[in-house]
Every structure is written in C-alpha cells, then in structure tokens.
C-alpha atoms as a PDB file:
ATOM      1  CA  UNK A   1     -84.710-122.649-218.780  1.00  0.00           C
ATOM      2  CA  UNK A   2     -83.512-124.844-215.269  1.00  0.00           C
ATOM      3  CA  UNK A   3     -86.371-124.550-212.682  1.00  0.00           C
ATOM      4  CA  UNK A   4     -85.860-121.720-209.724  1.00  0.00           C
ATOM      5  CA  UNK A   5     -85.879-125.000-207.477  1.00  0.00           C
ATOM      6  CA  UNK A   6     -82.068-125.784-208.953  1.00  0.00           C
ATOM      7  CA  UNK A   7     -80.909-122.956-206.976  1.00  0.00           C
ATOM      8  CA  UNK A   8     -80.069-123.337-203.130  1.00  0.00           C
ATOM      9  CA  UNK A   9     -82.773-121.964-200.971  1.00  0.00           C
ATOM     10  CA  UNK A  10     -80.636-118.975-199.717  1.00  0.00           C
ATOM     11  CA  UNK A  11     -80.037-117.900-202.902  1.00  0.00           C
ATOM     12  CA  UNK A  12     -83.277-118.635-204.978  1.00  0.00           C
ATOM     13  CA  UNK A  13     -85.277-115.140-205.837  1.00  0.00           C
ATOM     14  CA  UNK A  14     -88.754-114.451-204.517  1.00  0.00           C
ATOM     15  CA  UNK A  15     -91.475-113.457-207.395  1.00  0.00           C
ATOM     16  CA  UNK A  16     -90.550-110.012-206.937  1.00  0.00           C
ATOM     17  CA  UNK A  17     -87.321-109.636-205.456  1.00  0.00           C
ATOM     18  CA  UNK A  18     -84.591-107.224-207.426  1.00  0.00           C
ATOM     19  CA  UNK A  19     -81.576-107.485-205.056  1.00  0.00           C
ATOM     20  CA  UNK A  20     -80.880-105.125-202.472  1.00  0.00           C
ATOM     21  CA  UNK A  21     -82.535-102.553-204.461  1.00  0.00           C
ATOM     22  CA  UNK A  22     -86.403-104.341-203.391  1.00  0.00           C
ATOM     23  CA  UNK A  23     -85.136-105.158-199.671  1.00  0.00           C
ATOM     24  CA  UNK A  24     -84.306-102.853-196.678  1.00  0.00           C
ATOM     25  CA  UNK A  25     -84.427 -99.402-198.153  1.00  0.00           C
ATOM     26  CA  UNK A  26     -82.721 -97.607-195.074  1.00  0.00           C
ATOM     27  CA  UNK A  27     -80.334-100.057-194.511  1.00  0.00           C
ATOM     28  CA  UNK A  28     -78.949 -99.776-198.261  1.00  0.00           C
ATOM     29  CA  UNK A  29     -79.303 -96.055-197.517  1.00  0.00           C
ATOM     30  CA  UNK A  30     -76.642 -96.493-194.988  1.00  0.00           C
ATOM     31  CA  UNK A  31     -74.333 -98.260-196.465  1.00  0.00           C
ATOM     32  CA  UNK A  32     -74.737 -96.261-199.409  1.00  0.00           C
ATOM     33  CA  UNK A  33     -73.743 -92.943-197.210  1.00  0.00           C
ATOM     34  CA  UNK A  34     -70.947 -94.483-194.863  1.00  0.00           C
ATOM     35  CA  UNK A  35     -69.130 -95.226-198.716  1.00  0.00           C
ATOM     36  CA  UNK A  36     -69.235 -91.664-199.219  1.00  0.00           C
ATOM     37  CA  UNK A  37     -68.412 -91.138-195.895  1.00  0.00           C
ATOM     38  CA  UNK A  38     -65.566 -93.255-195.968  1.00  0.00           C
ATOM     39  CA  UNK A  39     -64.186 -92.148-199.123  1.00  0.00           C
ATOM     40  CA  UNK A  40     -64.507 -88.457-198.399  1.00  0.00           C
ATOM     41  CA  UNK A  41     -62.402 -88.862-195.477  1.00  0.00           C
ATOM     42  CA  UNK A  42     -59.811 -91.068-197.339  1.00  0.00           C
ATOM     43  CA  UNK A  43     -59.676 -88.523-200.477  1.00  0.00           C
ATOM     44  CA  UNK A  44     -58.958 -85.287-197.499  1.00  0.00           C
ATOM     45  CA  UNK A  45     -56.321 -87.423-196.520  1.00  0.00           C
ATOM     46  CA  UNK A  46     -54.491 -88.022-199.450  1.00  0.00           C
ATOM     47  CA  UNK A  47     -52.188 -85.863-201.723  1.00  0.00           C
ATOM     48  CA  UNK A  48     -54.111 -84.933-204.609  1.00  0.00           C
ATOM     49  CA  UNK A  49     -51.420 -83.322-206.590  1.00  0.00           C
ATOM     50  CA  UNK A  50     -49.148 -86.713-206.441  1.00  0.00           C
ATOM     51  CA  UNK A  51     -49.821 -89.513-209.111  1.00  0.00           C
ATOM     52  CA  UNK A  52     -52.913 -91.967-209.008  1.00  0.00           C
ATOM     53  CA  UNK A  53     -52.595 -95.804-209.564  1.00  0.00           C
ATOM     54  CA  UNK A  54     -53.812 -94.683-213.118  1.00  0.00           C
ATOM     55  CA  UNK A  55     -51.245 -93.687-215.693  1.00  0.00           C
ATOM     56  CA  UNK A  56     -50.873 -90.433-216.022  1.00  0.00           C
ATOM     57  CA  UNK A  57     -53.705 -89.196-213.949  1.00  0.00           C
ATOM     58  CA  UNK A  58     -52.831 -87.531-210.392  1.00  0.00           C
ATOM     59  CA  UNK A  59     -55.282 -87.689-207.200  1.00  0.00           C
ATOM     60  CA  UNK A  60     -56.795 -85.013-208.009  1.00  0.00           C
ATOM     61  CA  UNK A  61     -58.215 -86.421-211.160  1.00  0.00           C
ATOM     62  CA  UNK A  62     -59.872 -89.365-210.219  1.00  0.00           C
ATOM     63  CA  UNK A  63     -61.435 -87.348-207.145  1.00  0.00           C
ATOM     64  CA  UNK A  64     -62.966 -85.054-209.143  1.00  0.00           C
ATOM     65  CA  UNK A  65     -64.526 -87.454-211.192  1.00  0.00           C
ATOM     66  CA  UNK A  66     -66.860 -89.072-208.470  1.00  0.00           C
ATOM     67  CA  UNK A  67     -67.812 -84.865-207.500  1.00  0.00           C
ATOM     68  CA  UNK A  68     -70.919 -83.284-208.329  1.00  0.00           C
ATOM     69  CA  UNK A  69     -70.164 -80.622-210.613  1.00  0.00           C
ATOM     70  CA  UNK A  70     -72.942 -77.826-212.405  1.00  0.00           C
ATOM     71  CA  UNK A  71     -71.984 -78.779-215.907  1.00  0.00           C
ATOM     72  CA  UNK A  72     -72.021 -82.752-215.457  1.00  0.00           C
ATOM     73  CA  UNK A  73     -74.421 -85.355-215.855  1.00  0.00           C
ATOM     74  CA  UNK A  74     -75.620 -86.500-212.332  1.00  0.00           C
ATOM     75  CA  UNK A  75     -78.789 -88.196-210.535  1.00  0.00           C
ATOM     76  CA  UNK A  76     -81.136 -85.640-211.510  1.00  0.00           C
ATOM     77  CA  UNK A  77     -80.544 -87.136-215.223  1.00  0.00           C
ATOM     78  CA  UNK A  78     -81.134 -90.974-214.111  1.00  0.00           C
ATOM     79  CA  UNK A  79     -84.148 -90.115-212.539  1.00  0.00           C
ATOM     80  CA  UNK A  80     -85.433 -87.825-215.646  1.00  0.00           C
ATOM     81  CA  UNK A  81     -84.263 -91.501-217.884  1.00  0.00           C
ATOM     82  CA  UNK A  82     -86.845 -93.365-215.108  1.00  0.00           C
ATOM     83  CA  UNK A  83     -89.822 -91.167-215.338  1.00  0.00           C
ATOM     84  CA  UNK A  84     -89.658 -90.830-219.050  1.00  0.00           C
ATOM     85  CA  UNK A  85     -89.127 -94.503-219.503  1.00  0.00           C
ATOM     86  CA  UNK A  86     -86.207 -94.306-222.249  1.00  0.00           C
ATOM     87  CA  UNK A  87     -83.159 -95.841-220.268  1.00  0.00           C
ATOM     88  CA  UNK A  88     -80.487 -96.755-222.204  1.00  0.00           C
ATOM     89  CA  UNK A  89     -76.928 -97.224-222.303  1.00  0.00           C
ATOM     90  CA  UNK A  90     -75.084 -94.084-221.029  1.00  0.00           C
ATOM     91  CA  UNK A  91     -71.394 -93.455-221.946  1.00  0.00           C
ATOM     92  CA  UNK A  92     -69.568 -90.836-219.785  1.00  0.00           C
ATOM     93  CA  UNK A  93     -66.499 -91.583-221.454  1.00  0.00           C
ATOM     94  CA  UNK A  94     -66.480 -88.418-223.345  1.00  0.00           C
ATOM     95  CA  UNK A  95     -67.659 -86.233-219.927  1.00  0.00           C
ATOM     96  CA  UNK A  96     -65.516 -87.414-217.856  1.00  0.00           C
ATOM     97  CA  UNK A  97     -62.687 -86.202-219.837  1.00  0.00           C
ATOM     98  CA  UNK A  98     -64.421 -83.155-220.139  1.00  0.00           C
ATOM     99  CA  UNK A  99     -64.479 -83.023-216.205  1.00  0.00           C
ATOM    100  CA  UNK A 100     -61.237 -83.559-216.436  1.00  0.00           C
ATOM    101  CA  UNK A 101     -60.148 -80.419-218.032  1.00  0.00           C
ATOM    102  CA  UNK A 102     -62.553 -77.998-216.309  1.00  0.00           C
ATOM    103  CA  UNK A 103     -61.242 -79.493-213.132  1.00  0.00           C
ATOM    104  CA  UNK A 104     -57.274 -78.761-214.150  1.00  0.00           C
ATOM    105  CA  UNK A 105     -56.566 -76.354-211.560  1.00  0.00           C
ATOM    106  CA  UNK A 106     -59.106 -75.834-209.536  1.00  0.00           C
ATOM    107  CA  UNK A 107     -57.834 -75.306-205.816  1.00  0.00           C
ATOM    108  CA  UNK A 108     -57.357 -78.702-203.650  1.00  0.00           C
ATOM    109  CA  UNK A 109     -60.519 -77.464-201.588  1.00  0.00           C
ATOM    110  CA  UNK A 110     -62.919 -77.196-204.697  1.00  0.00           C
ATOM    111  CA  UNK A 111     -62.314 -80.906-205.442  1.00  0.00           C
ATOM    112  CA  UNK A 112     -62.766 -82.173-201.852  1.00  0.00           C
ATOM    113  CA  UNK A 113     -65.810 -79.796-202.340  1.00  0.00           C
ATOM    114  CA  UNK A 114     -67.160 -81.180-205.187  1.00  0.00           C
ATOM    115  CA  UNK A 115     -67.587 -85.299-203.449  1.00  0.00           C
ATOM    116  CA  UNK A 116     -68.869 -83.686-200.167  1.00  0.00           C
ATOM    117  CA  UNK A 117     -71.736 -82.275-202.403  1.00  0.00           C
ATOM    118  CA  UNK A 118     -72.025 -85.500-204.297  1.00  0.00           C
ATOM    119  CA  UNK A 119     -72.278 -87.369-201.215  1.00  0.00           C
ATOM    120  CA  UNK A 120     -74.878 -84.824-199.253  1.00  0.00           C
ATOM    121  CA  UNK A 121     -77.029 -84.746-202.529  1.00  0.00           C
ATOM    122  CA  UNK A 122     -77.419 -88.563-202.725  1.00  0.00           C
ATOM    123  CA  UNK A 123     -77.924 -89.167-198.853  1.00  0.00           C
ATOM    124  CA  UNK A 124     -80.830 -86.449-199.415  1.00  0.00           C
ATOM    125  CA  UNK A 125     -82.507 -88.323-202.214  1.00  0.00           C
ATOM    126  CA  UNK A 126     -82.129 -91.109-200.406  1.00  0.00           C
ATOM    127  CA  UNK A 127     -83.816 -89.992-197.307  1.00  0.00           C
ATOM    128  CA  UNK A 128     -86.994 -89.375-198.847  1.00  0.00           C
ATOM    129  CA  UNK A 129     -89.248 -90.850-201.370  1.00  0.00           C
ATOM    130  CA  UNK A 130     -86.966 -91.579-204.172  1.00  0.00           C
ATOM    131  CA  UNK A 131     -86.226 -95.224-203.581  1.00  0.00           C
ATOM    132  CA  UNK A 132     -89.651 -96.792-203.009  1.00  0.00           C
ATOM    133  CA  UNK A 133     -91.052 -94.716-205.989  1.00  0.00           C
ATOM    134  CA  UNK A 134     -88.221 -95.004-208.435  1.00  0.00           C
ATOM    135  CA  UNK A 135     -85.867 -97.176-206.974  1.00  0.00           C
ATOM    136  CA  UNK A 136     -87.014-100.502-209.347  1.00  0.00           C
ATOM    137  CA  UNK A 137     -87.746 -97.980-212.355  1.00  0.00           C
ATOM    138  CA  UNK A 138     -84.803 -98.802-215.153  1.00  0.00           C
ATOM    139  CA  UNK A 139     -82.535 -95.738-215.936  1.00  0.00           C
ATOM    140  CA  UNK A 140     -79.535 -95.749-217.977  1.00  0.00           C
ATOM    141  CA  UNK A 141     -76.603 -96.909-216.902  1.00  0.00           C
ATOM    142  CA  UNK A 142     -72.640 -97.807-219.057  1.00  0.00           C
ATOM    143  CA  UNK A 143     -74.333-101.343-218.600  1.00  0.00           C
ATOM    144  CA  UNK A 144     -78.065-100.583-220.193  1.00  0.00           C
ATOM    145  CA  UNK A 145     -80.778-100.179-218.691  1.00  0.00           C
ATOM    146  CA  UNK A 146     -80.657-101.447-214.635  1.00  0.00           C
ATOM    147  CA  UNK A 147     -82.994-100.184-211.693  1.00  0.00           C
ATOM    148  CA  UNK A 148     -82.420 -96.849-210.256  1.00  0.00           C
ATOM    149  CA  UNK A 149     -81.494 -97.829-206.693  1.00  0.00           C
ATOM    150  CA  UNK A 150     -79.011-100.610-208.212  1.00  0.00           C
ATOM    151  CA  UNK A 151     -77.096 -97.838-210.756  1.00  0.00           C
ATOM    152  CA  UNK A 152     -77.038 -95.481-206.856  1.00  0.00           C
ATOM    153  CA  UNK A 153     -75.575 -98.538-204.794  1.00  0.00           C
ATOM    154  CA  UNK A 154     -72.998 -99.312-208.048  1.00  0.00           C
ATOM    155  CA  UNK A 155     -71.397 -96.201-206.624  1.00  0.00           C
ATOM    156  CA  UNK A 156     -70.391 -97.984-203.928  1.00  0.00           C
ATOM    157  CA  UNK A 157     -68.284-100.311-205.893  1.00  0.00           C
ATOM    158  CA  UNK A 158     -66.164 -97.313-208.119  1.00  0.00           C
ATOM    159  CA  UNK A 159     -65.630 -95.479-204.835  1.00  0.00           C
ATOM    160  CA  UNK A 160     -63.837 -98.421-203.469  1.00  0.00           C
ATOM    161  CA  UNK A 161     -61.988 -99.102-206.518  1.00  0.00           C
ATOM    162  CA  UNK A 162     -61.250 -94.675-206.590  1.00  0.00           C
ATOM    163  CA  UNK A 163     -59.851 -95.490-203.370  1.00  0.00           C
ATOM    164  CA  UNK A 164     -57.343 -97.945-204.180  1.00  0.00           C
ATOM    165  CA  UNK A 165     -56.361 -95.372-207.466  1.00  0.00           C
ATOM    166  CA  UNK A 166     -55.345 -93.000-204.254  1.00  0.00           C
ATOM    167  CA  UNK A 167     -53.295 -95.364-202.450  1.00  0.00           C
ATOM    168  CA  UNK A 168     -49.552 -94.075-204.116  1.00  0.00           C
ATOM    169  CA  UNK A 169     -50.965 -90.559-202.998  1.00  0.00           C
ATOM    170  CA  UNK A 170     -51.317 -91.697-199.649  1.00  0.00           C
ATOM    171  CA  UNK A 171     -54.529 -92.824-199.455  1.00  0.00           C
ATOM    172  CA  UNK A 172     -55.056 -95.598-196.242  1.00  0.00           C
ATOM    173  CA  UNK A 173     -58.054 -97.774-197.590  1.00  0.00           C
ATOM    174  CA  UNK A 174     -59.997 -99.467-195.196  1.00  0.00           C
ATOM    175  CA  UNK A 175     -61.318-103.612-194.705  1.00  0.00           C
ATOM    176  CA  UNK A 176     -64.811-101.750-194.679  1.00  0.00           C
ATOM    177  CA  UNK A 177     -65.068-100.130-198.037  1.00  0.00           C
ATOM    178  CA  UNK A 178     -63.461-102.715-199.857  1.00  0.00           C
ATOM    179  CA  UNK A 179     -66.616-104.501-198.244  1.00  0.00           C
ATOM    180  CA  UNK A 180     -69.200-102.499-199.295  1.00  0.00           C
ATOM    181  CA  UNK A 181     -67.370-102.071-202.670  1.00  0.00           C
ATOM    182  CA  UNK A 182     -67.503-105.904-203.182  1.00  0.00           C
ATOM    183  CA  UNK A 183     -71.514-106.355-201.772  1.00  0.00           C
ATOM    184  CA  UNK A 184     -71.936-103.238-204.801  1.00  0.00           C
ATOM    185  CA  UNK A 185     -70.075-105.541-207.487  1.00  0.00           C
ATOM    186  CA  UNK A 186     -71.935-108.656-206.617  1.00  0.00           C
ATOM    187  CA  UNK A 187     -75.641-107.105-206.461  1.00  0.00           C
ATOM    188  CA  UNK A 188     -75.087-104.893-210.001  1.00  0.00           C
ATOM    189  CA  UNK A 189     -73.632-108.267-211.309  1.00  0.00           C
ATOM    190  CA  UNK A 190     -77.117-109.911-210.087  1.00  0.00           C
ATOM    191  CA  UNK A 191     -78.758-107.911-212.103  1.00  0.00           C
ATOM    192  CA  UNK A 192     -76.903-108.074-214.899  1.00  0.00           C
ATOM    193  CA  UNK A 193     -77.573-112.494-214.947  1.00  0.00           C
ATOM    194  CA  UNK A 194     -81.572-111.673-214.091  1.00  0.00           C
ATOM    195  CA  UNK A 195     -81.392-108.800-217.048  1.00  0.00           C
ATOM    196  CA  UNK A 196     -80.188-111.691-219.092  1.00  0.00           C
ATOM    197  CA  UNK A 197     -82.616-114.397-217.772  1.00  0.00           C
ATOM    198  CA  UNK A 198     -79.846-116.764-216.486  1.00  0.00           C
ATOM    199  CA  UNK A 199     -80.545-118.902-213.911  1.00  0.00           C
ATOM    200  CA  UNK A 200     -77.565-119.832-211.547  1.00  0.00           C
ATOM    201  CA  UNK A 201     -75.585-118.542-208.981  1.00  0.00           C
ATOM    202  CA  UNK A 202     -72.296-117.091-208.100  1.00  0.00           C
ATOM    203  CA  UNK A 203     -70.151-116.540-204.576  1.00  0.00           C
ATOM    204  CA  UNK A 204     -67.548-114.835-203.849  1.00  0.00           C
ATOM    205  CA  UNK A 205     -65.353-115.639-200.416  1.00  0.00           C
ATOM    206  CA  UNK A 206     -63.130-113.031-199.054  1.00  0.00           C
ATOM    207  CA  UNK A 207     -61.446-113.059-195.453  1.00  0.00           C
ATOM    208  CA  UNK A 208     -64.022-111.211-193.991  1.00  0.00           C
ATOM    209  CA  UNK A 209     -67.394-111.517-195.962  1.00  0.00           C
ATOM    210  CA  UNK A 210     -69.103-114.220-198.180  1.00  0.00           C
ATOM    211  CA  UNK A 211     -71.746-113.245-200.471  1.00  0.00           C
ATOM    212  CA  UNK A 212     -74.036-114.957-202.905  1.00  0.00           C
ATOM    213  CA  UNK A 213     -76.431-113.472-206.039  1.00  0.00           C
ATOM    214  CA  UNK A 214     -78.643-116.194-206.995  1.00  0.00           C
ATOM    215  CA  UNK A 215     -80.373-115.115-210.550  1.00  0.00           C
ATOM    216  CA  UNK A 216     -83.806-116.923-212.038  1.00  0.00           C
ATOM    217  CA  UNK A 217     -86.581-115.267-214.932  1.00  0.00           C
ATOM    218  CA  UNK A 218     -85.547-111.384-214.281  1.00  0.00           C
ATOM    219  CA  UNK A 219     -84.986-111.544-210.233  1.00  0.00           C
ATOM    220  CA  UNK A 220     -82.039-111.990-208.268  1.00  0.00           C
ATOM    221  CA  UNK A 221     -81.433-112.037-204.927  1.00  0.00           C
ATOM    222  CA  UNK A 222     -78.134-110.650-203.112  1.00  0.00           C
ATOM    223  CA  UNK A 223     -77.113-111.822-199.578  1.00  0.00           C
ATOM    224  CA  UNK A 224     -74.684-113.186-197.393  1.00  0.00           C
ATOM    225  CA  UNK A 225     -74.003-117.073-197.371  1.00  0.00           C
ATOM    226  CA  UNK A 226     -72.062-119.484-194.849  1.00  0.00           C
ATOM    227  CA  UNK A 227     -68.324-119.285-195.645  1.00  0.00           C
ATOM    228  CA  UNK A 228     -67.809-122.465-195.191  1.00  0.00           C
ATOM    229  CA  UNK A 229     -69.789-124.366-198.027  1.00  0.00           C
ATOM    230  CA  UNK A 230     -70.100-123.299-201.906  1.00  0.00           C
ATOM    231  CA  UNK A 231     -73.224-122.762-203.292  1.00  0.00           C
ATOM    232  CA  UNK A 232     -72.205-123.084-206.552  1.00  0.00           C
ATOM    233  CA  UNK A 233     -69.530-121.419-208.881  1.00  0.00           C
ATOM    234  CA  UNK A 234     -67.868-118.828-207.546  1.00  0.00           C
ATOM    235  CA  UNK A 235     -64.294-117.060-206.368  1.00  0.00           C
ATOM    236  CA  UNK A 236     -62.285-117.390-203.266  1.00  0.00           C
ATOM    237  CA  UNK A 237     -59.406-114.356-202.807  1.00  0.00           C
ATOM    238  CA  UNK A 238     -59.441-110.593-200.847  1.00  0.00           C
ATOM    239  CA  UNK A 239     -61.703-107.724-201.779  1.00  0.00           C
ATOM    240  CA  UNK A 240     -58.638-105.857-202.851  1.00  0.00           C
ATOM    241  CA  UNK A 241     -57.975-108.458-205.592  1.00  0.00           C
ATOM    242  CA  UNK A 242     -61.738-109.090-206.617  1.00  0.00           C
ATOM    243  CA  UNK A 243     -62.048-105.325-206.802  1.00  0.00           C
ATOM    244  CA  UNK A 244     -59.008-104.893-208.665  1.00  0.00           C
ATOM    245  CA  UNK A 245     -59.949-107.702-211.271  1.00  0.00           C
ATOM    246  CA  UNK A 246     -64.145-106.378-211.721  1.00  0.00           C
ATOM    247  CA  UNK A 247     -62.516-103.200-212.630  1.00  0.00           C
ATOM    248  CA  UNK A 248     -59.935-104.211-214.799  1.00  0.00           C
ATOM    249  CA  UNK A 249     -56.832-102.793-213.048  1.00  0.00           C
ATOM    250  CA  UNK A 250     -55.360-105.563-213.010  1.00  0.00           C
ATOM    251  CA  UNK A 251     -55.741-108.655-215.928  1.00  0.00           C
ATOM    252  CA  UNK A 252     -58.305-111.533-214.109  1.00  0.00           C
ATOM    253  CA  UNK A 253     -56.393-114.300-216.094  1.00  0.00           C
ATOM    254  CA  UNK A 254     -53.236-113.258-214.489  1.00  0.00           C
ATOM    255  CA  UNK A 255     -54.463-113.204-211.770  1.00  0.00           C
ATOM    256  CA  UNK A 256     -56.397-116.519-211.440  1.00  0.00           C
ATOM    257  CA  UNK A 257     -53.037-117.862-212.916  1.00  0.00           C
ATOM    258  CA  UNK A 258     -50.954-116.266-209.871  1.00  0.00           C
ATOM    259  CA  UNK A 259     -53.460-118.036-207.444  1.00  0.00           C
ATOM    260  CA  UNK A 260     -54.135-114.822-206.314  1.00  0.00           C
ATOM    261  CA  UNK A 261     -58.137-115.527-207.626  1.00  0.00           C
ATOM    262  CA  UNK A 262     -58.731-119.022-207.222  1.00  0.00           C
ATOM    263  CA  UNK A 263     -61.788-120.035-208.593  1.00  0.00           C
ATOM    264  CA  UNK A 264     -64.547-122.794-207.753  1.00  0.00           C
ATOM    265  CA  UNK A 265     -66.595-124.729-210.175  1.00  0.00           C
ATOM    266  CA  UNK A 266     -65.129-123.265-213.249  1.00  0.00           C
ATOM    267  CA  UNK A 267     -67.167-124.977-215.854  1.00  0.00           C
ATOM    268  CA  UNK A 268     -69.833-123.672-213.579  1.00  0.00           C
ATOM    269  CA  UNK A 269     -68.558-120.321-213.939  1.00  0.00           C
ATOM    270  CA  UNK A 270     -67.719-120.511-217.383  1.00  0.00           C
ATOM    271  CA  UNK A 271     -71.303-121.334-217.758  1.00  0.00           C
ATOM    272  CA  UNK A 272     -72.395-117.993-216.242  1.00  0.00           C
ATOM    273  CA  UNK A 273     -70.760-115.990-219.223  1.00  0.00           C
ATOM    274  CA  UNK A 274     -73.773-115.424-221.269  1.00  0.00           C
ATOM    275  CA  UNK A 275     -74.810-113.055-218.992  1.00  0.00           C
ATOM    276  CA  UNK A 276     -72.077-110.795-220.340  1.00  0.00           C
ATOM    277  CA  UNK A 277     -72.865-111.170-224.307  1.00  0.00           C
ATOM    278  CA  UNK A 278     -73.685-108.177-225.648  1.00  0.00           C
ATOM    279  CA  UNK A 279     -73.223-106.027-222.285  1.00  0.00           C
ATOM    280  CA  UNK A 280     -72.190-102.609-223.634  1.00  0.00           C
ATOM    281  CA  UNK A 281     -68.320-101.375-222.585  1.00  0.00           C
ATOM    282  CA  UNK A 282     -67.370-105.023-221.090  1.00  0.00           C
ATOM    283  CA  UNK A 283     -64.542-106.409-223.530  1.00  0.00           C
ATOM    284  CA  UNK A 284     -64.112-109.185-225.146  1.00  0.00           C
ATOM    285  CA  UNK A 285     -62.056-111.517-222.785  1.00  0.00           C
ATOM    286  CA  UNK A 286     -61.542-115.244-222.238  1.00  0.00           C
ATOM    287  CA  UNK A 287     -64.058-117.548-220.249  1.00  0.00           C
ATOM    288  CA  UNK A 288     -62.398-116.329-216.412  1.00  0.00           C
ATOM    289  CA  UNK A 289     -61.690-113.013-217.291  1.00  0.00           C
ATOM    290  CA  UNK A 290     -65.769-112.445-218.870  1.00  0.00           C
ATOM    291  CA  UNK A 291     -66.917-113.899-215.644  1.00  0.00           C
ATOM    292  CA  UNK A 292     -64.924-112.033-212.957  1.00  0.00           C
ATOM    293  CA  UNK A 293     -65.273-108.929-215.155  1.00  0.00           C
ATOM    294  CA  UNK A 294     -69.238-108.505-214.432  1.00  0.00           C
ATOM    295  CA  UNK A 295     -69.388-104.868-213.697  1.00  0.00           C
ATOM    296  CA  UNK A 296     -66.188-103.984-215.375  1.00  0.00           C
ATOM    297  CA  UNK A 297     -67.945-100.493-217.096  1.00  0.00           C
ATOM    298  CA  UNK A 298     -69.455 -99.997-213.665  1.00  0.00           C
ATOM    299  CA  UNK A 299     -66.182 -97.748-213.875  1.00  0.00           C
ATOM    300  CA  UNK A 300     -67.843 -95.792-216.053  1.00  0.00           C
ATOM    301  CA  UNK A 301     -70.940 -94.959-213.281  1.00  0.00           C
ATOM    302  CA  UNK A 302     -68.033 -92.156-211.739  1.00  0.00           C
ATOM    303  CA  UNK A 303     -69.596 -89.137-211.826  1.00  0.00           C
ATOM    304  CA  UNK A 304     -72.987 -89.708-212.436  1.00  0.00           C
ATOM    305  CA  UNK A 305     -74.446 -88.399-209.475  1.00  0.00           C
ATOM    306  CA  UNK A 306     -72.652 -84.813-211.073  1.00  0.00           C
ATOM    307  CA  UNK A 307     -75.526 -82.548-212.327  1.00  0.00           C
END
C-alpha cells in the first residue's frame, strides 16, 4: 500500500479523521439544514403536477420521495442499524415505489408537508447528541455500510440532484445547492476510497468551488483546495454537470467526450476505480464513467430520513 506521505499535505488524513463527518459538527449541521432549506423553498415553487426531468414521473413524485412519511423507512431505522451494529446494504428501490403509490393523489400541500417534516426532523437530531455519539457508527446505506453522519450529509447531494429533476416544472435551482450537493458527492465518495483502503486523491474544479478527498488505510479527509493547482486526478466542469454525471442522468462518457467533463490525470483517475468494485447498485461502466459515478446509488439515499 503507497505511504500516507504520497498524498499532498492538504489532503493527507489525520489518524482519525472520517471526512466532514469527524470535523465541525455544527457547521455540517448547517449546511445540512440550509439544503433542506433551500430545496423546500424550490419544491413550493414549482408545479408539482407538471412532468419531472425523469420519464414519466411528475414533480410531485420525486418530492415526495425525499418526505418523511409514517409508513417509510427513515433515520430512526439508520440509527436502530448503528446501535445494533448490523449495517448493511439497504435497497429502497422497492419502497420508494411503494411511496410512490400511497403518495398518488395526495393534495399538493401534503407533499410540501411531508419534506418540511423531513427537514425539521433531521435539523432536530442534529441539534443534539446524535452526531458526536453516532455520527462515526456504520449504518446501512444503498452503498454498504458508511458512518451515520456521512449517509445524513449524502442527503445533501440527492436534494440537489431532486432539484434539477424539478427544473421543467419550474423549479429555479440555485449556484448554492448545487454547491453543497457537490461538497455531499465528494465526502460520501471519500469514504467510499477509505472503505476500500485506497490511497490517492481526487479534485473536482467547478466555477465557484474546488474540493479535494484525499483517502489513506480507512480515513479520508474532505476540504477545499487552491483552484489553481491539481493535486492529483481529478475533474474540471460545473456542479450542474458533475451532479448530473454522479447521478447518472446523464451518460459520464458522453459527457467527458462533449468536453463538457474534462478530466485531469486520467490514468490517475482510472487508477482510483477499485474503489468502486463490488460497491452494491453502482453499474458496471467503463474506466471514466466508474470513476465519476462514485455515489451514483447515493440516489437511492431519497427517502431515508421517512419513518
């Protein structure tokens, strides 16, 4: 295995770091809670009867699969997975559909009803004790087993992506979640290299923020890095297209053909791609499209903060 010393300074993990998940609890908090924020007052905005980005589903839909609903898995069943100490891998593929057609329906007011409770739930858990008890505990996730607090900031990442779903209903996303969607891919795909004891790093530059994950024996650190030097492999393009390509929207390959994702250090990044083997729900794609599709089943983390 390289040496931790291989890694740049900025990025190299400390003994017992575990992204953003071990470092400023209340400032993850926030940005954890101005996503919700932000996407509560995008989804009141939109028209939830018109059609989504996603074939045949309308707005309403893929809002009411981020909601906290009484007959849906939600937080209360990670943190049951972390005290028991059987995390696994999670599929919601089958709920979600079942969300789907108890939600068919429902008046306009019951879905916008259903994220503000999501939201106010996890900014409660938040607020107290949760996160420096159970916040490096592993609970199940689509990926397998990651910490708690990392599986509560993925959400971060699917409501930004939710958001772009929403735009042909009128949705106006803003600069700042696609931002804290991005800083959510990068830190769950952190985890997913120190899960698989890789050691090496990965950047991603986008016109308004540059961030790093360095990965070495289990830790990874997350953080912000100068814009205007690599630090290794990594991808330079907008947070809409990054976003768009993690979730598989839109085909990475295509993409990185386009120019649209142009990539640094490919061999480098290539090189990275163990880190996906075996990761449940992420498809088998070519060498670009394994890389930039790191938190790909993160898709499937809507709706688990539903109980």
């Amino acid at each position: 295995m390289p040496d931790a010393h291989a890694l740049p300074a900025v990025l190299r993990p400390g003994p017992h770091e575990h992204g953003l998940a071990s470092g400023d609890h209340d400032a993850l908090a926030e940005s954890i809670a101005l996503g919700w924020e932000l996407f509560g007052k995008l989804a009141s905005s939109a028209d939830l009867d018109a059609p989504s980005r996603r074939d045949g589903w309308l707005g309403r839909d893929v809002v009411a699969r981020v909601g906290l609903w009484p007959f849906a898995r939600g937080l209360e069943d990670l943190l049951e997975d972390a005290r028991s100490g059987e995390a696994n891998t999670q599929s919601s593929e089958e709920l979600d559909h079942a969300i789907l057609d108890r939600t068919a329906g429902l008046p306009e007011s019951e879905i916008h009803a259903s994220v503000d409770a999501a939201a106010a739930y996890t900014k409660d858990w938040l607020a107290g004790d949760g996160p420096a008890t159970w916040g490096l505990v592993p609970t199940s996730s689509p990926l397998g087993p990651l910490p708690l607090l990392t599986v509560v900031h993925a959400m971060n990442f699917q409501l930004a992506v939710t958001a772009l779903d929403l735009e042909p209903c009128g949705a106006d996303v803003s600069d700042e979640l696609l931002d804290l969607g991005v800083v959510a891919l990068l830190d769950t795909a952190g985890a997913l290299a120190a899960r698989a004891h890789v050691t090496g790093t990965f950047t991603a530059r986008t016109p308004g923020l540059t961030l790093g994950i360095g990965s070495h024996a289990g830790r990874w650190r997350t953080r912000e890095v100068p814009a205007e030097r690599w630090l290794g492999p990594g991808v330079d393009t907008s947070q809409r297209v990054l976003l768009n390509a993690a979730s598989g929207r839109v085909s990475a390959s295509s993409l990185y053909r386009s120019g649209e994702l142009q990539v640094h250090d490919l061999p480098g990044l290539i090189r990275l791609a163990p880190a996906l083997e075996g990761v449940p729900g992420i498809p088998p794609l070519g060498a670009v499209g394994r890389a930039l599709h790191v938190v790909d089943a993160v898709g499937g983390l809507l709706g688990r903060f539903r109980r």
